[in-house]
Structures are given as structure tokens and as C-alpha cells.
C-alpha atoms as a PDB file:
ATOM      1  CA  UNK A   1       1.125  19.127  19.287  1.00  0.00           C
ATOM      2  CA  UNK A   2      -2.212  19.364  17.506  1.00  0.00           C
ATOM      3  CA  UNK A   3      -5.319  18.389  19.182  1.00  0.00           C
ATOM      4  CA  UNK A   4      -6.915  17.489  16.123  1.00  0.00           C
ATOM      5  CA  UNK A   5      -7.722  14.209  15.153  1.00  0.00           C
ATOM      6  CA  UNK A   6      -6.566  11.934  12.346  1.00  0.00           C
ATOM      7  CA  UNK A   7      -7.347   8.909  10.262  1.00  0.00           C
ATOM      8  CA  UNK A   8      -4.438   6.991   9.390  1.00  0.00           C
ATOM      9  CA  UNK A   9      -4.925   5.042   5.661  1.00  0.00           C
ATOM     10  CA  UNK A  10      -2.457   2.142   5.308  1.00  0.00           C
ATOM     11  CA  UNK A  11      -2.285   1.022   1.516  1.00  0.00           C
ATOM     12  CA  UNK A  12      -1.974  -2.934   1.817  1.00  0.00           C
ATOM     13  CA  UNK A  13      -0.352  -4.799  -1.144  1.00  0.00           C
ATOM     14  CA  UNK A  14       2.780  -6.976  -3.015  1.00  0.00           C
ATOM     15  CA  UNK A  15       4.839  -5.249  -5.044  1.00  0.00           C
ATOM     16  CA  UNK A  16       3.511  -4.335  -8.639  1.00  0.00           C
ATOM     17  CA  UNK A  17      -0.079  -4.734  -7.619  1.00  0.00           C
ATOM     18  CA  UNK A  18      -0.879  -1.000  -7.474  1.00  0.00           C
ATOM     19  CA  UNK A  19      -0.290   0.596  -4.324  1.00  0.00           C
ATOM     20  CA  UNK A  20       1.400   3.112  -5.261  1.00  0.00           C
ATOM     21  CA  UNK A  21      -1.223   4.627  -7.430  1.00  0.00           C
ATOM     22  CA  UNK A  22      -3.964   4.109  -4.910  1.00  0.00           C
ATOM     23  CA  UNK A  23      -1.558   5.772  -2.374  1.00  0.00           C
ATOM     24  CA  UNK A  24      -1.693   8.738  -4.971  1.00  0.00           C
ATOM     25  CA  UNK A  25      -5.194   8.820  -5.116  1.00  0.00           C
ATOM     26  CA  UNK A  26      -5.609   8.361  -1.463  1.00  0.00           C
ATOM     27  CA  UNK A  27      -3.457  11.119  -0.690  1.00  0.00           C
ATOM     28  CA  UNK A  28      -3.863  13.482  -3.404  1.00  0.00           C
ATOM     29  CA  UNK A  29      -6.949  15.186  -1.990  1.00  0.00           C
ATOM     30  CA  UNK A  30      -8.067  18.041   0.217  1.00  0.00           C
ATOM     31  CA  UNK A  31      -6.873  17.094   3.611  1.00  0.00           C
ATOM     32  CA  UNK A  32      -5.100  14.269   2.859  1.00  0.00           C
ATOM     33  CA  UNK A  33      -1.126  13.888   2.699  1.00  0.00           C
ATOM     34  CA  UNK A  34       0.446  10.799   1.474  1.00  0.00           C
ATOM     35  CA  UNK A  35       4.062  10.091   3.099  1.00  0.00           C
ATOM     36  CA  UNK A  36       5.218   7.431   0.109  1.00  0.00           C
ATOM     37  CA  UNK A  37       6.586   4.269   1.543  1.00  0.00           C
ATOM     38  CA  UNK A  38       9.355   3.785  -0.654  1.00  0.00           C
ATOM     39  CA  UNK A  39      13.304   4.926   0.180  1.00  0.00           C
ATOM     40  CA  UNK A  40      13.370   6.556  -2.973  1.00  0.00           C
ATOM     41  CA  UNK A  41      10.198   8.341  -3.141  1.00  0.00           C
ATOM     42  CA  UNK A  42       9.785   9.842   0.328  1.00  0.00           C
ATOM     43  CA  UNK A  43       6.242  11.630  -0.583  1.00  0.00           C
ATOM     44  CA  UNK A  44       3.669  11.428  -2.997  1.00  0.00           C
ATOM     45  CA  UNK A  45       2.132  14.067  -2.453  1.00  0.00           C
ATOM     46  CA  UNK A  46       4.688  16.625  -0.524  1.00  0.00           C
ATOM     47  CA  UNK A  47       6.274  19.189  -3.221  1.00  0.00           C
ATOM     48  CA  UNK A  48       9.972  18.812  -3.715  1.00  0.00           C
ATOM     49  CA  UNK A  49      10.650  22.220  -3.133  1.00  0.00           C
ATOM     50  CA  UNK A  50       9.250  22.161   1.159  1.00  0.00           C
ATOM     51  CA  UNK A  51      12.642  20.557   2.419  1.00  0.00           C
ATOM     52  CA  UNK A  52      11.023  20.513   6.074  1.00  0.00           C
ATOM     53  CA  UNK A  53       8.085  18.621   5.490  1.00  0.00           C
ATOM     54  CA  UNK A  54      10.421  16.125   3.257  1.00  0.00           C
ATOM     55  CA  UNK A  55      12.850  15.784   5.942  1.00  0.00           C
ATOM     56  CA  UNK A  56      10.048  15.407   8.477  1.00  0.00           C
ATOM     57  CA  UNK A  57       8.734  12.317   5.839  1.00  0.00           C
ATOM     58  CA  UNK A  58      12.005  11.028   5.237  1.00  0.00           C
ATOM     59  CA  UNK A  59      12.969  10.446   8.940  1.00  0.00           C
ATOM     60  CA  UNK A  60       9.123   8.802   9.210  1.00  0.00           C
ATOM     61  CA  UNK A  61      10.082   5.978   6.621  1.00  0.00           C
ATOM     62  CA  UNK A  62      13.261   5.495   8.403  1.00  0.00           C
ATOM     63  CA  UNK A  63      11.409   4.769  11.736  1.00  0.00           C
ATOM     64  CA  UNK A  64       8.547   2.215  10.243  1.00  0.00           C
ATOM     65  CA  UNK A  65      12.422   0.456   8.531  1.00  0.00           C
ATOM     66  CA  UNK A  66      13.369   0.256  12.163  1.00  0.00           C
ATOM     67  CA  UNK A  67       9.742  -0.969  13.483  1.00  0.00           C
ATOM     68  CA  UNK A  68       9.720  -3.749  11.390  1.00  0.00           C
ATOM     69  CA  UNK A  69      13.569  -4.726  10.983  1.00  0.00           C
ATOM     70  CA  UNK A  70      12.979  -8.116  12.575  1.00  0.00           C
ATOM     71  CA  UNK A  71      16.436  -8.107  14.177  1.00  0.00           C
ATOM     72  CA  UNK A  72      15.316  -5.224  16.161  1.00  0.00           C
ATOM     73  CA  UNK A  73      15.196  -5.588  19.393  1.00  0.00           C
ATOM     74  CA  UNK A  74      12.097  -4.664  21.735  1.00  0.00           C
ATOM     75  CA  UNK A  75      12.988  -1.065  23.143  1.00  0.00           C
ATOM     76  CA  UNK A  76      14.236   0.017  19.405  1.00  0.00           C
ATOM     77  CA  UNK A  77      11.130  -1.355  18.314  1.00  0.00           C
ATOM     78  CA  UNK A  78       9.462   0.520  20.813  1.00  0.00           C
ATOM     79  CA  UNK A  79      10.932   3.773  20.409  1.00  0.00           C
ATOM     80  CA  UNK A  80      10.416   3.544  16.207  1.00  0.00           C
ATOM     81  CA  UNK A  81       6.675   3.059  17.185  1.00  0.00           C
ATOM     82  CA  UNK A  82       6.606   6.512  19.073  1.00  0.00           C
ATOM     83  CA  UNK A  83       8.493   8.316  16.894  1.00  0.00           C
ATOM     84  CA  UNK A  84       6.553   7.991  14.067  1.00  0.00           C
ATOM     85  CA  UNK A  85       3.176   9.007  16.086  1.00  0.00           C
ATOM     86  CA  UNK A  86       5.932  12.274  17.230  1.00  0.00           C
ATOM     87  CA  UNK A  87       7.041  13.006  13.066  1.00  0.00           C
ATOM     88  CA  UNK A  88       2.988  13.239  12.257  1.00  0.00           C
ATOM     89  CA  UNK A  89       2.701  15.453  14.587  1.00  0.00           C
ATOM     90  CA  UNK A  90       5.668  17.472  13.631  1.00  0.00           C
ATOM     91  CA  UNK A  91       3.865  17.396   9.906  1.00  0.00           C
ATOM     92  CA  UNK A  92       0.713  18.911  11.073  1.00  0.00           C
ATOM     93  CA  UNK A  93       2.323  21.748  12.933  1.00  0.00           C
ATOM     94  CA  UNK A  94       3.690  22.893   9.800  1.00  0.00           C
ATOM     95  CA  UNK A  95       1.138  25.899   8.677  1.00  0.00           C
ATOM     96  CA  UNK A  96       0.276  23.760   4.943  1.00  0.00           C
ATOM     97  CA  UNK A  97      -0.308  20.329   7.196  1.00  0.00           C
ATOM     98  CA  UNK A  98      -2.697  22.236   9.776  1.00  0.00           C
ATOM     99  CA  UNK A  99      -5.610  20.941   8.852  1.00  0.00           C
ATOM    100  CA  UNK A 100      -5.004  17.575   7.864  1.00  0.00           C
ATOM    101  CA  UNK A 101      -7.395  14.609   8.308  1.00  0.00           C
ATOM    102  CA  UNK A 102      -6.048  12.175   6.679  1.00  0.00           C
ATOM    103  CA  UNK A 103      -2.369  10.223   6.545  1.00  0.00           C
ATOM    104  CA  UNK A 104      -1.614   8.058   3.403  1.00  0.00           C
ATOM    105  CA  UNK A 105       1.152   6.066   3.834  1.00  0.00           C
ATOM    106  CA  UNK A 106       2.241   2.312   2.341  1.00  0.00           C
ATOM    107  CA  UNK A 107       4.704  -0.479   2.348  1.00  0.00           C
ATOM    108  CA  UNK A 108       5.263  -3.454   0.718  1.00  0.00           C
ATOM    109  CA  UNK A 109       5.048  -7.428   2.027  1.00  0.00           C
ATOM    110  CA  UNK A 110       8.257  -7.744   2.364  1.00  0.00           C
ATOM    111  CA  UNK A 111       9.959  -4.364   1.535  1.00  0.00           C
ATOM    112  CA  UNK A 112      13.562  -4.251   0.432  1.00  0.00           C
ATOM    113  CA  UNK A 113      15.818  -7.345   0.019  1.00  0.00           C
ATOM    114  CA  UNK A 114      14.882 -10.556   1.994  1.00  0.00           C
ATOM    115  CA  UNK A 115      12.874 -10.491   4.710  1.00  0.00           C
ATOM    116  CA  UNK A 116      13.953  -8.861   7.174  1.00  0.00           C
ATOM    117  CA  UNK A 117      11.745  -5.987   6.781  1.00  0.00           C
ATOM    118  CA  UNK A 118       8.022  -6.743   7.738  1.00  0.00           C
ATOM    119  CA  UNK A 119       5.026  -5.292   8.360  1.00  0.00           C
ATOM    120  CA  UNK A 120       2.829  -5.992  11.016  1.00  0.00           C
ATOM    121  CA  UNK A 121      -0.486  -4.590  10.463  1.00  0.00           C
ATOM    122  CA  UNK A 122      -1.426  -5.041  14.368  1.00  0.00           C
ATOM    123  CA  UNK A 123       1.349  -2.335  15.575  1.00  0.00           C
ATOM    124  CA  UNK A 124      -0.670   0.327  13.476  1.00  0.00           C
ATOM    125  CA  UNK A 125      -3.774  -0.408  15.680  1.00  0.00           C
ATOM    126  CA  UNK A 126      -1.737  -0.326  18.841  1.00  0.00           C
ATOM    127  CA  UNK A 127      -0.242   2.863  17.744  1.00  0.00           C
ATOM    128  CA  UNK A 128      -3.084   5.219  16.017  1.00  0.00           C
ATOM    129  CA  UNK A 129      -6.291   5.972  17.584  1.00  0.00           C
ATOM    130  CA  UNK A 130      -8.099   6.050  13.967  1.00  0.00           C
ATOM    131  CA  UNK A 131      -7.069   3.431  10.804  1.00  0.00           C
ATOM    132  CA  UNK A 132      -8.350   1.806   7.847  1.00  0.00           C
ATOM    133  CA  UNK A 133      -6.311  -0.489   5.541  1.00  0.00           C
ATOM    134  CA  UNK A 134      -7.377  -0.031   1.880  1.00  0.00           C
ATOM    135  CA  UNK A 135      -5.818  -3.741   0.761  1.00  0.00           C
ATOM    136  CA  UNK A 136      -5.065  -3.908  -3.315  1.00  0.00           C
ATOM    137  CA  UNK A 137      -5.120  -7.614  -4.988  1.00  0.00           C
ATOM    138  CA  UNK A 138      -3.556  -7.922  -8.209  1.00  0.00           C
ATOM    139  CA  UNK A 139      -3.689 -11.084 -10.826  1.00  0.00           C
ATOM    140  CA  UNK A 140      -0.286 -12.600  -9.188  1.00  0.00           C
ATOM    141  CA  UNK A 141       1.438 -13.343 -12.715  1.00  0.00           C
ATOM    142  CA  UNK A 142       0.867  -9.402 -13.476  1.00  0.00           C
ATOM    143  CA  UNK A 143       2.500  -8.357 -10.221  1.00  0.00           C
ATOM    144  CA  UNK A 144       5.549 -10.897 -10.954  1.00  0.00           C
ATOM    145  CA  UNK A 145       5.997  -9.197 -14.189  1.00  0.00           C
ATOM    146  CA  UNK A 146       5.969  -5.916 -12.816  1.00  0.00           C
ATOM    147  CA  UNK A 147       8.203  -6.434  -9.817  1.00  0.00           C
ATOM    148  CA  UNK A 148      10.537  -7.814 -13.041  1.00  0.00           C
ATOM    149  CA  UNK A 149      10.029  -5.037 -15.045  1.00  0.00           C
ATOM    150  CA  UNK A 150      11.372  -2.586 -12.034  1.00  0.00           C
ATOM    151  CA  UNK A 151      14.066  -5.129 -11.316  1.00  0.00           C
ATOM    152  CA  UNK A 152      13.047  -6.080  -7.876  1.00  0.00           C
ATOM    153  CA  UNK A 153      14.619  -9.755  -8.598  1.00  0.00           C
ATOM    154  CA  UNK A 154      17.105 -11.497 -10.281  1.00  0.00           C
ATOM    155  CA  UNK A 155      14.530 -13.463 -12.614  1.00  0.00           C
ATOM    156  CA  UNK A 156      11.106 -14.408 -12.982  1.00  0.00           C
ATOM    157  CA  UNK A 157      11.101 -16.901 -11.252  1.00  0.00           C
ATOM    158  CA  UNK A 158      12.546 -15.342  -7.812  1.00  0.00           C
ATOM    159  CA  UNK A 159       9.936 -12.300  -8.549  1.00  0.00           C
ATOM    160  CA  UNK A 160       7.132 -14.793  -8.646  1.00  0.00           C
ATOM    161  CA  UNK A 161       8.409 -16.819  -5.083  1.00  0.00           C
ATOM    162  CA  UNK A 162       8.901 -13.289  -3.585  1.00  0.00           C
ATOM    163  CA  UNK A 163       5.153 -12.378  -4.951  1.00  0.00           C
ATOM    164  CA  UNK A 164       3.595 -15.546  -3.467  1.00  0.00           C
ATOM    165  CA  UNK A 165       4.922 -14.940   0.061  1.00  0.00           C
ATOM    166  CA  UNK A 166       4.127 -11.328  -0.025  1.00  0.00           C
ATOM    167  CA  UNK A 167       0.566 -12.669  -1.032  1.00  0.00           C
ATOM    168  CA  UNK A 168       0.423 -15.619   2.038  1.00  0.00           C
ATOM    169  CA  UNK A 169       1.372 -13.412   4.673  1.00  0.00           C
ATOM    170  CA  UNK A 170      -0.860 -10.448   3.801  1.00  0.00           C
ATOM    171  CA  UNK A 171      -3.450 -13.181   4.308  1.00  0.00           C
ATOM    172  CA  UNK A 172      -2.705 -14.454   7.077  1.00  0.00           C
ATOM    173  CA  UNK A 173      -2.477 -11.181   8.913  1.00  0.00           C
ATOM    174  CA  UNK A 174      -6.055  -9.850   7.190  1.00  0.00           C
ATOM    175  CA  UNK A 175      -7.657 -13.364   8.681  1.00  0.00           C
ATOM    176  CA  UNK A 176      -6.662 -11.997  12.226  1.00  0.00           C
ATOM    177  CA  UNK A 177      -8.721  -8.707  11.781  1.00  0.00           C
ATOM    178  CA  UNK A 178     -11.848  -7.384  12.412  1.00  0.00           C
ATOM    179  CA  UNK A 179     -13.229  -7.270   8.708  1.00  0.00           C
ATOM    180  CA  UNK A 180     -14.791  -3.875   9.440  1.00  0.00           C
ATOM    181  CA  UNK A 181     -11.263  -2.351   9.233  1.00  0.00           C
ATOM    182  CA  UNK A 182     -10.110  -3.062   6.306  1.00  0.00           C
ATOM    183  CA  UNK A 183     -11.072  -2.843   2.353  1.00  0.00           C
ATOM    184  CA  UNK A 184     -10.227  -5.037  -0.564  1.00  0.00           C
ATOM    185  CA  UNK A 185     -10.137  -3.524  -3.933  1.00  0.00           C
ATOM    186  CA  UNK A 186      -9.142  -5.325  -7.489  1.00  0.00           C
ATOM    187  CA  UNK A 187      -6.399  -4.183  -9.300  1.00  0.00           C
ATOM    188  CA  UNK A 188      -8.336  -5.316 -12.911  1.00  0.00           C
ATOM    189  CA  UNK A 189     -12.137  -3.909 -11.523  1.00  0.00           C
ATOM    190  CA  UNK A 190      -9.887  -0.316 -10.769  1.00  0.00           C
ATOM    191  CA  UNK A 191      -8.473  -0.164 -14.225  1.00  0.00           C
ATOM    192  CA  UNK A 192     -11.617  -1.131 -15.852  1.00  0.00           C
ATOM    193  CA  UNK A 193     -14.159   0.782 -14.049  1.00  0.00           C
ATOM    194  CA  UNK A 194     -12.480   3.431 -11.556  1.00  0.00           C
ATOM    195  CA  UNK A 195     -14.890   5.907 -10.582  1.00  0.00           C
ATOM    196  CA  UNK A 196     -17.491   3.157  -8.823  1.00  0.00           C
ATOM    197  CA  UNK A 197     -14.436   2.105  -6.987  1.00  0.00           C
ATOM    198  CA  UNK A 198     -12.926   5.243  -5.997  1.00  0.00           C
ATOM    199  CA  UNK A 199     -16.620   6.554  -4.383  1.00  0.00           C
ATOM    200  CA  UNK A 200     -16.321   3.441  -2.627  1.00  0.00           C
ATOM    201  CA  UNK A 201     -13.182   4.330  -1.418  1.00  0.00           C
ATOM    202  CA  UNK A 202     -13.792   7.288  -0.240  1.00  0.00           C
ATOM    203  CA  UNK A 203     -16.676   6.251   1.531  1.00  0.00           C
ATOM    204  CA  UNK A 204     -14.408   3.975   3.463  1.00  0.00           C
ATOM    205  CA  UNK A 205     -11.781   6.415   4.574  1.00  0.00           C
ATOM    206  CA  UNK A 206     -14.448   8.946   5.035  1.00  0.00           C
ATOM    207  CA  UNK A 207     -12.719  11.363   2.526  1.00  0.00           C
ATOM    208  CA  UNK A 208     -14.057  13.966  -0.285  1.00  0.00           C
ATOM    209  CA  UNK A 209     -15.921  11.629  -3.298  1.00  0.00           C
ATOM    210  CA  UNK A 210     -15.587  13.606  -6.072  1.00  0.00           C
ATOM    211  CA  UNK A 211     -12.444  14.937  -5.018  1.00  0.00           C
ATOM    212  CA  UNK A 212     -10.836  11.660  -5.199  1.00  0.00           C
ATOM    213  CA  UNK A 213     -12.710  10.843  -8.424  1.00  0.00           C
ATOM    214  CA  UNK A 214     -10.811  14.104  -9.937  1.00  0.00           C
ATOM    215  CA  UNK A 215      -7.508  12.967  -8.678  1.00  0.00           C
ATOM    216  CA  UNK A 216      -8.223   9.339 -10.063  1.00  0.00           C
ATOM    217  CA  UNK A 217      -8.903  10.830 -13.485  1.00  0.00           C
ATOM    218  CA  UNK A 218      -5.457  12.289 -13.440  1.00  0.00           C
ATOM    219  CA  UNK A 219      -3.754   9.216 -13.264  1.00  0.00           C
ATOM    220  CA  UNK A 220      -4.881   7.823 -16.613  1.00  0.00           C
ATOM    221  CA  UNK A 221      -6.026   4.709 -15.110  1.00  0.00           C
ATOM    222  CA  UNK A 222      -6.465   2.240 -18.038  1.00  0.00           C
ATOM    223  CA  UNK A 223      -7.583  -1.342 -18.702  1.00  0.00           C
ATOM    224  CA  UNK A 224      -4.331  -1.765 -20.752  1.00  0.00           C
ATOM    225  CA  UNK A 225      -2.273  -2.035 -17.934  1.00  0.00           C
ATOM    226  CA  UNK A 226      -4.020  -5.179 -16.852  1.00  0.00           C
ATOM    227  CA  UNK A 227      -2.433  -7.963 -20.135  1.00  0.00           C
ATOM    228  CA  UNK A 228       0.758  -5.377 -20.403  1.00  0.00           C
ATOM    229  CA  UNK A 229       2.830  -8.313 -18.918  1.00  0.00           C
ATOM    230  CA  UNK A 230       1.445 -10.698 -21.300  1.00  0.00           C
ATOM    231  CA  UNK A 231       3.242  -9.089 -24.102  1.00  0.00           C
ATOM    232  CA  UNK A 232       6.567  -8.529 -22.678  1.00  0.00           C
ATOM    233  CA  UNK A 233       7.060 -11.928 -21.421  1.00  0.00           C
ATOM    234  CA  UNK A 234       7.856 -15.007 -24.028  1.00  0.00           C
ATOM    235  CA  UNK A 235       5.963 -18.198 -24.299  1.00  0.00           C
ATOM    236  CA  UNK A 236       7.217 -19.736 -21.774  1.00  0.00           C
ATOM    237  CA  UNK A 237       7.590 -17.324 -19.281  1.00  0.00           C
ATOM    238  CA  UNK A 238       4.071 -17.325 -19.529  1.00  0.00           C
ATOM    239  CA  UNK A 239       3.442 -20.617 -19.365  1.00  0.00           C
ATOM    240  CA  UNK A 240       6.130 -20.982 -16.353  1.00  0.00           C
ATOM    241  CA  UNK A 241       3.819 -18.336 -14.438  1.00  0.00           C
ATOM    242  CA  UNK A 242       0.242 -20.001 -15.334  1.00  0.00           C
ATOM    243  CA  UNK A 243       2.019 -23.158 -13.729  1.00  0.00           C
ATOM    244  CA  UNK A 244       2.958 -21.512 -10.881  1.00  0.00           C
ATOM    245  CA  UNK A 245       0.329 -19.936  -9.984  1.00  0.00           C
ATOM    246  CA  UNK A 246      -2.225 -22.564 -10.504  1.00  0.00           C
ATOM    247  CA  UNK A 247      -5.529 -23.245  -8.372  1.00  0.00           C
ATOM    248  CA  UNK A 248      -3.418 -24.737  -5.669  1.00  0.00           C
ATOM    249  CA  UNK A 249      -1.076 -21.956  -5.008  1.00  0.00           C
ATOM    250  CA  UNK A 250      -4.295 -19.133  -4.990  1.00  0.00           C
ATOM    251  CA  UNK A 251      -5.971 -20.973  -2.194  1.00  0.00           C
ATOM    252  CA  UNK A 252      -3.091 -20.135  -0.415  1.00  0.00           C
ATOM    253  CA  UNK A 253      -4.772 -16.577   0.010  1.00  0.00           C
ATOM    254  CA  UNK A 254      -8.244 -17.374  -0.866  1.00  0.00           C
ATOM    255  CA  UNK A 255      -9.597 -14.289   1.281  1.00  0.00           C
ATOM    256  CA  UNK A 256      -7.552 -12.047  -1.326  1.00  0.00           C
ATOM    257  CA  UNK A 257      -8.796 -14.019  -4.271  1.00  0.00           C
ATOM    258  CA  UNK A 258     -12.713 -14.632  -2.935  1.00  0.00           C
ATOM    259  CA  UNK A 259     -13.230 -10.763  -1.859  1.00  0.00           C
ATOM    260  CA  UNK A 260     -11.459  -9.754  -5.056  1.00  0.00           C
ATOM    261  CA  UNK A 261     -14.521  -7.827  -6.224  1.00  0.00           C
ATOM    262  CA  UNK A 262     -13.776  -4.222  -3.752  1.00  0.00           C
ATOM    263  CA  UNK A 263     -15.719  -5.013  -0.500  1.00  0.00           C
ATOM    264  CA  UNK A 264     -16.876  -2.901   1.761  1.00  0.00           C
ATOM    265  CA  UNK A 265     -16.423  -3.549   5.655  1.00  0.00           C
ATOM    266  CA  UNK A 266     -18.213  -0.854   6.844  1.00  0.00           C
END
């Protein structure tokens, strides 16, 4: 195994709020490898022609679907836990994964259907010596339209209940954490201003500033994504989501909405 050290970067958000472009950014840099998060997209950053190092990723995914399957029972649980620590090592042995520092990797609150799959952010502190959680908050009503858009529910409405407990428990799990580990970055502030952001980023996962600035460019990031849903939804699909997610609801997870502006815990 390699006796070098790690940091392991855990991309924290609901679905359609933008983790899958900061996972890009994250892990599109010297040093850095991003292992997706998503059944369908097994890297980010991994070429689809190195079969090995996409097996190696694919089996990882499998084991953090087993480490959170709720049904699981404790020695599965257990044994999904090591195995992932035993795939990241089997990564870096590979000759173009020697020298990396850092490990990208993200999943959703909840991921796939019902909830049965579930993070818990405290197993990644009981399992790696070295992680930050970069966590991305995203205007709620955008996110519902975007989990739509990809057909991640039925209907709006579902999308947005889905989107709101996504939102509580990510909460609710931050509260229970040292703030120093973890990072909260704005969807919106991203689109609209990226490279202030992205230094601050990269200051937080200790990774290569104008690196990850380059890499950002190369996404496009835009403030048009930010009203997009606005015009694909009707008037009242609008108005149904303003309802929904009135000032009650986003006090729900009022240390998402009140740290909204990226902070720094360092």
C-alpha cells in the first residue's frame, strides 16, 4: 500500500444544487482524482479508456451503496467501510494515481429511490485520517426544478418533498460537527462570481489556486443557470414552489440558509 498521505474531499449537497460541478472542479486538478458518486458516471475525472482504474472506482461506489443501505446489517456495514479505505489504495498504486493528494468523491441526501440509501457524514471521519466536506446550498425551488428536469421524480411536487428532506438532514448532520471541517459555498455567489470562491476553495482543501481557477474556467460557469428554472416552469408551478418553500420551511435548515455566503472554517 502507499505510505503517502491523503486528504479525502466529500462534496455535500441535494440533488440539482451543483455538486457535481464542484466535484469537477475539485477533482480536476494536479493531484487530485475525483471518483463521481453517481451509478452512471463512475469518475469525473478518470479517462474512459483506463478500464483498471474505472473498475477500481466502480467497485468503490458499490461499497459506500452498501455502507449506507440502511437495511445493512453491522458486519456488512463494517466490511463496506474497509473496503473502500482498501480500493483507494488500490487507485494510488496504479503508476498515474502515485502521487495523489487529494480524493474527490460525492453523494447525494438521499441517493437513488427512497431512502434507503444515506449518508452519514460521521463514518467518513471514523474511516479517513484527513477530510474536509466542501457543502453546496442551492435556492431550493432551483434544485426542485433541476432534479425535475433530470427526472429524478414523478412531479414537482415529489421533487420538491424529496429536496426539502435532503436539505433537513444535511442540517442536522452539519449541526453535529466541528465547524472547522467543513465549508459552505452558494450555488448563486459560484455562478456569479467564481474565481473569489474557487481560491477560497482551494485554500480549504489545501489544493493548487490557480489550478483550480483554470479548471473552473472550463466549465463555463454562468449566472444564467441561476433563473433557468424560472422559465421552464408555468405560473403556477412557480407559485406552487414559492409556497412551499416559504420562510417557515427554510428555517428548517437555517445553518444552510444563514452561512449561505461561502464560509470559511479554517
Amino acid at each position: 500500500m502507499s505510505t503517502q498521505p491523503y486528504r479525502f474531499v466529500f462534496v455535500v449537497g441535494v440533488s440539482g444544487s451543483g455538486s457535481t460541478m464542484l466535484t469537477r472542479i475539485l477533482g480536476g486538478v494536479p493531484g487530485a482524482v475525483a471518483l463521481g458518486g453517481h451509478v452512471n458516471i463512475p469518475s469525473v475525472s478518470i479517462p474512459d479508456d483506463d478500464v483498471h482504474a474505472l473498475h477500481i472506482v466502480r467497485r468503490f461506489n458499490a461499497a459506500t451503496e452498501r455502507l449506507w443501505d440502511r437495511q445493512a446489517v453491522l458486519t456488512l456495514r463494517d466490511g463496506n467501510g474497509r473496503a473502500m479505505l482498501q480500493l483507494i489504495e488500490e487507485l494510488r498504486m496504479l503508476e498515474a494515481y502515485r502521487n495523489t493528494t487529494h480524493v474527490v468523491y460525492k453523494r447525494s441526501f438521499l441517493f437513488f429511490e427512497g431512502d434507503r440509501y444515506r449518508p452519514d457524514l460521521n463514518d467518513l471521519f471514523e474511516l479517513f485520517d484527513d477530510v474536509r466536506l466542501v457543502v453546496t446550498y442551492r435556492d431550493p425551488r432551483a434544485s426542485t426544478a433541476s432534479s425535475l428536469r433530470r427526472k429524478f421524480g414523478p412531479h414537482l411536487r415529489a421533487c420538491a418533498v424529496v429536496i426539502e428532506e435532503q436539505l433537513t438532514y444535511i442540517a442536522a448532520q452539519l449541526a453535529t460537527l466541528d465547524p472547522a471541517r467543513y465549508i459552505i459555498t452558494a450555488y448563486e455567489d459560484l455562478c456569479a462570481n467564481p474565481v473569489p470562491i474557487v481560491r477560497q476553495l482551494a485554500r480549504f482543501c489545501d489544493q493548487d489556486e490557480e489550478a483550480m481557477v483554470r479548471r473552473a474556467h472550463t466549465e463555463n460557469v454562468e449566472v444564467g443557470r441561476n433563473d433557468r428554472w424560472r422559465s421552464e416552469l408555468s405560473a403556477d408551478e412557480i407559485a406552487f414552489l414559492d409556497r412551499f418553500f416559504d420562510a417557515r420551511r427554510l428555517r428548517q435548515w437555517s445553518l444552510l440558509t444563514t452561512s449561505s455566503r461561502i464560509v470559511s472554517r479554517t
